[in-house]
PDB file of N, CA and C in Angstrom:
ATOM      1  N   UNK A   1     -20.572  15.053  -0.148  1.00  0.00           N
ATOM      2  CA  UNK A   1     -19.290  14.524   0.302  1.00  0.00           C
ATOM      3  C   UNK A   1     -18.493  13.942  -0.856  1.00  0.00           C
ATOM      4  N   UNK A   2     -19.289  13.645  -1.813  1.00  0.00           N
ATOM      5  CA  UNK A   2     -18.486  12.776  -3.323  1.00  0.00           C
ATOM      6  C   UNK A   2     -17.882  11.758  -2.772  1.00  0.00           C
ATOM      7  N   UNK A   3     -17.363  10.939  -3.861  1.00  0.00           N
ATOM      8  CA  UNK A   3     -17.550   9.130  -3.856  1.00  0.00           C
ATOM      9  C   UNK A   3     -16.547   9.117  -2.695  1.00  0.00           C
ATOM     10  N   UNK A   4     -16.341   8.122  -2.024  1.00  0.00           N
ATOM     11  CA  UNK A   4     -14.566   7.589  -0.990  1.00  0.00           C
ATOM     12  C   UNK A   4     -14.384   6.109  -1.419  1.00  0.00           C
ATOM     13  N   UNK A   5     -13.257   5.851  -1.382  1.00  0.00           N
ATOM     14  CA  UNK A   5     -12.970   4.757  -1.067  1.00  0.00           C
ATOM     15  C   UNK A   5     -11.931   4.110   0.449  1.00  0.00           C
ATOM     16  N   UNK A   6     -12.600   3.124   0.872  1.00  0.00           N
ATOM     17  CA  UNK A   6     -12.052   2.470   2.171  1.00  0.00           C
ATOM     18  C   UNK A   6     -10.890   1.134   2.162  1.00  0.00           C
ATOM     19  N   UNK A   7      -9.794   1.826   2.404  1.00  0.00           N
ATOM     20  CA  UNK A   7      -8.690   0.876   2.253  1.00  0.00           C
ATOM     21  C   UNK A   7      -8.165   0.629   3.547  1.00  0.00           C
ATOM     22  N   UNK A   8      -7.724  -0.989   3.647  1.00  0.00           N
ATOM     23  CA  UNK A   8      -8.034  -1.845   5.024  1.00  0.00           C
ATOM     24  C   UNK A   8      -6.852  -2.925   4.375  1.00  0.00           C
ATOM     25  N   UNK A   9      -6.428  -3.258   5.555  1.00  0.00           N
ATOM     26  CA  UNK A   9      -5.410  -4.171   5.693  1.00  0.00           C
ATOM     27  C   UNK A   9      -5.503  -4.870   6.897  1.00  0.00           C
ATOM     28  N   UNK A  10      -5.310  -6.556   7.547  1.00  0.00           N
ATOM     29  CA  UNK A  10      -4.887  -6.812   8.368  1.00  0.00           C
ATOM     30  C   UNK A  10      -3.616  -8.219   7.988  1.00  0.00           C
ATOM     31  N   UNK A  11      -3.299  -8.512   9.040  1.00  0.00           N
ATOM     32  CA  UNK A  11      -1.952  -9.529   9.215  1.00  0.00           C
ATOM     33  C   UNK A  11      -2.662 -10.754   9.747  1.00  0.00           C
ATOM     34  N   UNK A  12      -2.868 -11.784   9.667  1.00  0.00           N
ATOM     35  CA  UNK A  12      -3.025 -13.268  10.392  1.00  0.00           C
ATOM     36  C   UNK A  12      -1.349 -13.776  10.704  1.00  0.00           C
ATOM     37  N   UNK A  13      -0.760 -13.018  10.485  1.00  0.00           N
ATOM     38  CA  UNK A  13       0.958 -13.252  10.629  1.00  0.00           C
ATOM     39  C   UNK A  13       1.274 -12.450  12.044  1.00  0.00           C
ATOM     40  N   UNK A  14       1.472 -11.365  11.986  1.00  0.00           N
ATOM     41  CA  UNK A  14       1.613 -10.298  13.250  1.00  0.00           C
ATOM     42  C   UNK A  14      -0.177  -9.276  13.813  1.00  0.00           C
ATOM     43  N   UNK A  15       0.231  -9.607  15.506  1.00  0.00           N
ATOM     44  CA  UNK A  15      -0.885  -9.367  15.934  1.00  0.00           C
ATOM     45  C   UNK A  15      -0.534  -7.382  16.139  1.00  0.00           C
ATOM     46  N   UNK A  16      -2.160  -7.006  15.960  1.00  0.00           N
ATOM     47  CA  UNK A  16      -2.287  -5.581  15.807  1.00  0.00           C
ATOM     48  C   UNK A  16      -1.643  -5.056  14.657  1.00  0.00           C
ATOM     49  N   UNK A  17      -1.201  -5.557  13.796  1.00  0.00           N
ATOM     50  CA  UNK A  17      -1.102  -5.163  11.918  1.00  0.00           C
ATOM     51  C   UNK A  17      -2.065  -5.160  10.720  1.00  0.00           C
ATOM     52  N   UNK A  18      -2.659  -4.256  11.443  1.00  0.00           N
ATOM     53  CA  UNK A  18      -3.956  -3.699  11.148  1.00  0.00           C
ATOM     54  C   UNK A  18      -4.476  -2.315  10.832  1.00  0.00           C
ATOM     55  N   UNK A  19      -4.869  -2.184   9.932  1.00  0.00           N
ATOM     56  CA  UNK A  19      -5.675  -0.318   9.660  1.00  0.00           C
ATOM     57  C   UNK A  19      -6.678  -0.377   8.429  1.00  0.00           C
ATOM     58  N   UNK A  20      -7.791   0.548   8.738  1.00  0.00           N
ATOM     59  CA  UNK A  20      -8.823   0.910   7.431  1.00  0.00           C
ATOM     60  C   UNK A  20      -8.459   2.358   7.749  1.00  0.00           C
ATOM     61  N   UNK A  21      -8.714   2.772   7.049  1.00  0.00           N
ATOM     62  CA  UNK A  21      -9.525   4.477   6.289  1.00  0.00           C
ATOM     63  C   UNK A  21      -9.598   4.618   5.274  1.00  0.00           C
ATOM     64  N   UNK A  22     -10.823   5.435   5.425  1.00  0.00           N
ATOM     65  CA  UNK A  22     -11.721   6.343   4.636  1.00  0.00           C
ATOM     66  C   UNK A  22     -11.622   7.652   3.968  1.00  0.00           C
ATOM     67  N   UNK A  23     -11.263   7.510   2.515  1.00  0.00           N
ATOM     68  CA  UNK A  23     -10.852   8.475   2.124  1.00  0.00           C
ATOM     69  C   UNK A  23     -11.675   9.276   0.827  1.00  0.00           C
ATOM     70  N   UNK A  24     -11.933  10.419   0.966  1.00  0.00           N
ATOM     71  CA  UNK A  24     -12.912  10.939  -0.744  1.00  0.00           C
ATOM     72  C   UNK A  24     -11.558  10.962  -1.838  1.00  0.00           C
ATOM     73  N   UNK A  25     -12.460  10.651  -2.822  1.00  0.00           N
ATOM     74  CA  UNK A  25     -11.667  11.070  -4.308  1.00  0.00           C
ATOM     75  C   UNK A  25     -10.794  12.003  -3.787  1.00  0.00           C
ATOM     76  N   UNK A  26     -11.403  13.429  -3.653  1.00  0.00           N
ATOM     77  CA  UNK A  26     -10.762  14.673  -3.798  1.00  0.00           C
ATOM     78  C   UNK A  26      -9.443  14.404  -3.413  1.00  0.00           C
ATOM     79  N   UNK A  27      -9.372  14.141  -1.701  1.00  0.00           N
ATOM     80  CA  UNK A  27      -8.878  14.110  -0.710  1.00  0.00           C
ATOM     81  C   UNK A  27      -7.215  13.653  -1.638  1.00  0.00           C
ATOM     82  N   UNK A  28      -7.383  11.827  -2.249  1.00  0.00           N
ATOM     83  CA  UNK A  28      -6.810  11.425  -2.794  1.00  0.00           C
ATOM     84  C   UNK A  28      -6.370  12.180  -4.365  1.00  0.00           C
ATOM     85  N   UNK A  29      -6.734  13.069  -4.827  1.00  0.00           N
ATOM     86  CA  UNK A  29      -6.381  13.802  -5.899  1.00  0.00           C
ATOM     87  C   UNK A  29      -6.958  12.642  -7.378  1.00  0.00           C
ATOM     88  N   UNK A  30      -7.920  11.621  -6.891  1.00  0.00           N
ATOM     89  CA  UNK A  30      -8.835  11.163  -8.051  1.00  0.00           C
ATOM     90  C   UNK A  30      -9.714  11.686  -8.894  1.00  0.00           C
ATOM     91  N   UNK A  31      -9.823  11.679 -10.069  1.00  0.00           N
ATOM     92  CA  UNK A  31     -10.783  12.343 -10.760  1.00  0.00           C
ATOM     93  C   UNK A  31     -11.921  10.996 -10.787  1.00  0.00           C
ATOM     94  N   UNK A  32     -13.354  11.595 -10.329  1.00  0.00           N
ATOM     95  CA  UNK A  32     -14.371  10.637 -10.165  1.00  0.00           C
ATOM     96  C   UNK A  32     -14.619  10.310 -11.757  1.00  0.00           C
ATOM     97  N   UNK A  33     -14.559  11.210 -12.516  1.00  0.00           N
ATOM     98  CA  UNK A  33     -14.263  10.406 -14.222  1.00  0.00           C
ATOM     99  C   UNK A  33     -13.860   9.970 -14.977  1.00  0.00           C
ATOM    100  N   UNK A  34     -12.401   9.041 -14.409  1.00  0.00           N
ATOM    101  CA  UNK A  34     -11.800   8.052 -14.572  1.00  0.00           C
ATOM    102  C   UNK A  34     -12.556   6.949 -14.719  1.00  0.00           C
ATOM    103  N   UNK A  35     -11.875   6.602 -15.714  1.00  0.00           N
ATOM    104  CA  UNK A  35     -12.540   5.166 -16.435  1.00  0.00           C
ATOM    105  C   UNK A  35     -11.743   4.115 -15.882  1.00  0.00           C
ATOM    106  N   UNK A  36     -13.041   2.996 -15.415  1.00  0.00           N
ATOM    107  CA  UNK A  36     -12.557   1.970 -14.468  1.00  0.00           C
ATOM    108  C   UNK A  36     -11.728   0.979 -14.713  1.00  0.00           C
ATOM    109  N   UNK A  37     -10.390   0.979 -15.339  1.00  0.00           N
ATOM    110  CA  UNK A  37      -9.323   0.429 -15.560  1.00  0.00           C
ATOM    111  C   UNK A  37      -8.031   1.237 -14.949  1.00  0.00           C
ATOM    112  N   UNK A  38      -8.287   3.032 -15.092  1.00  0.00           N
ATOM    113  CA  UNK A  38      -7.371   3.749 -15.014  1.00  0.00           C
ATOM    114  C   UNK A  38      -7.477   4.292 -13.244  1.00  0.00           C
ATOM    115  N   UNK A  39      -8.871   3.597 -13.160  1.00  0.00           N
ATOM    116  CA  UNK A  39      -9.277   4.074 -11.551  1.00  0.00           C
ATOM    117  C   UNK A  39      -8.503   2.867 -10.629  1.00  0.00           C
ATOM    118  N   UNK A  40      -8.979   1.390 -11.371  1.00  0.00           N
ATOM    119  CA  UNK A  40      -8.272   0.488 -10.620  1.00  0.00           C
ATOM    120  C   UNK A  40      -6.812   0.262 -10.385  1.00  0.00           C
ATOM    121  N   UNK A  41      -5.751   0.903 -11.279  1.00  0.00           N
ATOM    122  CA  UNK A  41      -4.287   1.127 -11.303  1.00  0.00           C
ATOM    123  C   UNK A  41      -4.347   1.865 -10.364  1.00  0.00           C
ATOM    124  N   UNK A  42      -4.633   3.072 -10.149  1.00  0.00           N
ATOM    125  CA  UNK A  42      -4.939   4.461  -9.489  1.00  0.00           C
ATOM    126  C   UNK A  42      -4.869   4.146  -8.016  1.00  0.00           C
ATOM    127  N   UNK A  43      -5.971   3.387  -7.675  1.00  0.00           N
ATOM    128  CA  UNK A  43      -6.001   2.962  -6.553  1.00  0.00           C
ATOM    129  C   UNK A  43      -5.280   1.646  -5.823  1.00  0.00           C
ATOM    130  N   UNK A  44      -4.641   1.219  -6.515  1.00  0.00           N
ATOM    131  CA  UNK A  44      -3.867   0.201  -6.674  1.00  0.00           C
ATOM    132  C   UNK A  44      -2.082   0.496  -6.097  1.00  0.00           C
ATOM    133  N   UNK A  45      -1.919   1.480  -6.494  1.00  0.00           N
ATOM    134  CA  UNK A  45      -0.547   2.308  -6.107  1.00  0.00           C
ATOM    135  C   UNK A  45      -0.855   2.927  -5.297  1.00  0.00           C
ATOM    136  N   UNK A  46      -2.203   4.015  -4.773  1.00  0.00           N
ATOM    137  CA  UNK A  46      -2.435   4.322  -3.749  1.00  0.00           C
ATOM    138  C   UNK A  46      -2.272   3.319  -2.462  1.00  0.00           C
ATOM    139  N   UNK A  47      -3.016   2.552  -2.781  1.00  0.00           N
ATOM    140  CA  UNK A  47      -2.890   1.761  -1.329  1.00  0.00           C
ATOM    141  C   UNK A  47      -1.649   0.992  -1.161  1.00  0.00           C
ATOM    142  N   UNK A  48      -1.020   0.934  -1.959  1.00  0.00           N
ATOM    143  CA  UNK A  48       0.206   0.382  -1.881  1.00  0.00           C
ATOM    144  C   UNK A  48       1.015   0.846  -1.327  1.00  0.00           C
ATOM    145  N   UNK A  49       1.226   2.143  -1.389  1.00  0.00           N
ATOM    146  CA  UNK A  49       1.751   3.541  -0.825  1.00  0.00           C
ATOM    147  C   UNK A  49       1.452   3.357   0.796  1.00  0.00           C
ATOM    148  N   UNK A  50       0.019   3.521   0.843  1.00  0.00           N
ATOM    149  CA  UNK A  50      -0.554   3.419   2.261  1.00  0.00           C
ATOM    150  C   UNK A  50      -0.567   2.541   3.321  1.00  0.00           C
ATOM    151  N   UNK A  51      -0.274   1.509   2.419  1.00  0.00           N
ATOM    152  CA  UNK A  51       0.048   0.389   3.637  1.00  0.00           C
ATOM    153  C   UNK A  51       1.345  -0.031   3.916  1.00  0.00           C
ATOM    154  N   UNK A  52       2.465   0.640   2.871  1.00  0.00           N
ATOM    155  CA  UNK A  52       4.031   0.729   3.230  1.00  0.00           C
ATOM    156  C   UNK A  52       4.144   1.883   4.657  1.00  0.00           C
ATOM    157  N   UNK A  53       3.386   2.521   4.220  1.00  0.00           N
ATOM    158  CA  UNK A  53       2.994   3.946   5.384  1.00  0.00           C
ATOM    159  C   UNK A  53       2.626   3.736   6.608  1.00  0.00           C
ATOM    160  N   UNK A  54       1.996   2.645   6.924  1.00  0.00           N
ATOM    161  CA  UNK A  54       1.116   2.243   7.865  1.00  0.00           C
ATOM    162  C   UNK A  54       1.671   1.577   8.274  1.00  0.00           C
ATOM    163  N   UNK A  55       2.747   0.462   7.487  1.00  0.00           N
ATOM    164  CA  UNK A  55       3.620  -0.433   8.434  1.00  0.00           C
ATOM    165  C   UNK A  55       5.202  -0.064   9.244  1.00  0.00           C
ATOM    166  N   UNK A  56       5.292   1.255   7.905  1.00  0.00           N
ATOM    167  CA  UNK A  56       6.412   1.598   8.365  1.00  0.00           C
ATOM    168  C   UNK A  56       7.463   0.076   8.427  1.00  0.00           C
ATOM    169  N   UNK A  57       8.024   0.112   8.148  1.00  0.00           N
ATOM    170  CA  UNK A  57       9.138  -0.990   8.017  1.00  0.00           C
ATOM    171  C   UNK A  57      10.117  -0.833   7.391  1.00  0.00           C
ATOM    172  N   UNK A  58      11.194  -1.797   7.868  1.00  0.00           N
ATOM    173  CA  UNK A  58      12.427  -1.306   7.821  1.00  0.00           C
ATOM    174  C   UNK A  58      13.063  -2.909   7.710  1.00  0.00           C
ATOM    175  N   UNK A  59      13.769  -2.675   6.745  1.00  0.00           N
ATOM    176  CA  UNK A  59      14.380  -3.844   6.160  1.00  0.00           C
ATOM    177  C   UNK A  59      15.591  -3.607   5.014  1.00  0.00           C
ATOM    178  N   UNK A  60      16.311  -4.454   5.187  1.00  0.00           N
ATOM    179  CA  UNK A  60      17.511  -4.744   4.532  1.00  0.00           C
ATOM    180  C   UNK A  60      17.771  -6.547   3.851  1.00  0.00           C
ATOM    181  N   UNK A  61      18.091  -6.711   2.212  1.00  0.00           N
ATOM    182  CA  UNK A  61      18.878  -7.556   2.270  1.00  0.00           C
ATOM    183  C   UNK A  61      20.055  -7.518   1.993  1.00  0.00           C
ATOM    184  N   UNK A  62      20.418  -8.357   2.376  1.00  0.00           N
ATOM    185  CA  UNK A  62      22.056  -9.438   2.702  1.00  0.00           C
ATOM    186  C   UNK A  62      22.600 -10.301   1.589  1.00  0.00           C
ATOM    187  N   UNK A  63      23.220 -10.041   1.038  1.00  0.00           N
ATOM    188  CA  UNK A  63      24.129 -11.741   0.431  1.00  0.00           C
ATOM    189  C   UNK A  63      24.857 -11.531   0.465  1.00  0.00           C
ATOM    190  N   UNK A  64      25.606 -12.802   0.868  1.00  0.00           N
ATOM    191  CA  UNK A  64      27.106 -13.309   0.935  1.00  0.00           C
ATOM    192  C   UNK A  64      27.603 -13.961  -0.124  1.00  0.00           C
ATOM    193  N   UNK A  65      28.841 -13.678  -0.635  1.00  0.00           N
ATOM    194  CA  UNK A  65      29.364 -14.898  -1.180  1.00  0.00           C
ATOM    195  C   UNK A  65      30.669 -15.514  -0.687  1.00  0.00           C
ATOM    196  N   UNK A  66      31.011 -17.047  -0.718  1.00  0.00           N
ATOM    197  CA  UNK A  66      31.296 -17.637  -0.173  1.00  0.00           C
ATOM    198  C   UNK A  66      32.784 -17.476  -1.062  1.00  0.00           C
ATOM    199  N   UNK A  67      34.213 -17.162   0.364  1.00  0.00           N
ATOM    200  CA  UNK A  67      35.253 -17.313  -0.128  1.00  0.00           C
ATOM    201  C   UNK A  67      36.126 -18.297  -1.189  1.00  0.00           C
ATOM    202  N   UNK A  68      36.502 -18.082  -2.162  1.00  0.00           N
ATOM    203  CA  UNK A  68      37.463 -19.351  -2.938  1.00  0.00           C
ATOM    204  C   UNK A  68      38.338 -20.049  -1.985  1.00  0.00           C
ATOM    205  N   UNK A  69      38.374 -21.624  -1.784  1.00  0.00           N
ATOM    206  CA  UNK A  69      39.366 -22.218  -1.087  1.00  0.00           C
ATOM    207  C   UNK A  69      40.728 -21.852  -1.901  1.00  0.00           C
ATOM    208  N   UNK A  70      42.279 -21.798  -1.008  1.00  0.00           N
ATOM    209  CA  UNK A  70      42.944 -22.130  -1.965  1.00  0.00           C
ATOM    210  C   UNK A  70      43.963 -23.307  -1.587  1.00  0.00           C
TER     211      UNK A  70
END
């Protein structure tokens, strides 16, 4: 099956904002002979990716600035 790694998220903020899976190297396009600095970036943007994915969200900011009196 070759190596996986299991990436998991939950919320103590919003209820049911929550997910793991289980994924192989391959799957993820990792080379298992990555040296463990270039693996931890690697996977680092992966899941970052994955849990923008997972939350799906949708957001906007706002600023105002405040008219000159005259």
């Amino acid at each position: 099956m070759g190596r996986t790694v299991t990436l998991s998220f939950s919320s103590a903020q919003y209820e049911g904002a929550e997910a793991t899976e289980t994924f192989t190297f391959e799957k993820l396009g990792i080379d298992e002979k990555m040296d463990d600095n270039a693996l931890e970036k690697e996977l680092d943007e992966i899941f970052h990716a994955w849990v923008w994915d997972k939350l799906n969200i949708f957001y906007s900011i706002v600023t105002t600035k405040e008219k000159d009196e005259l």
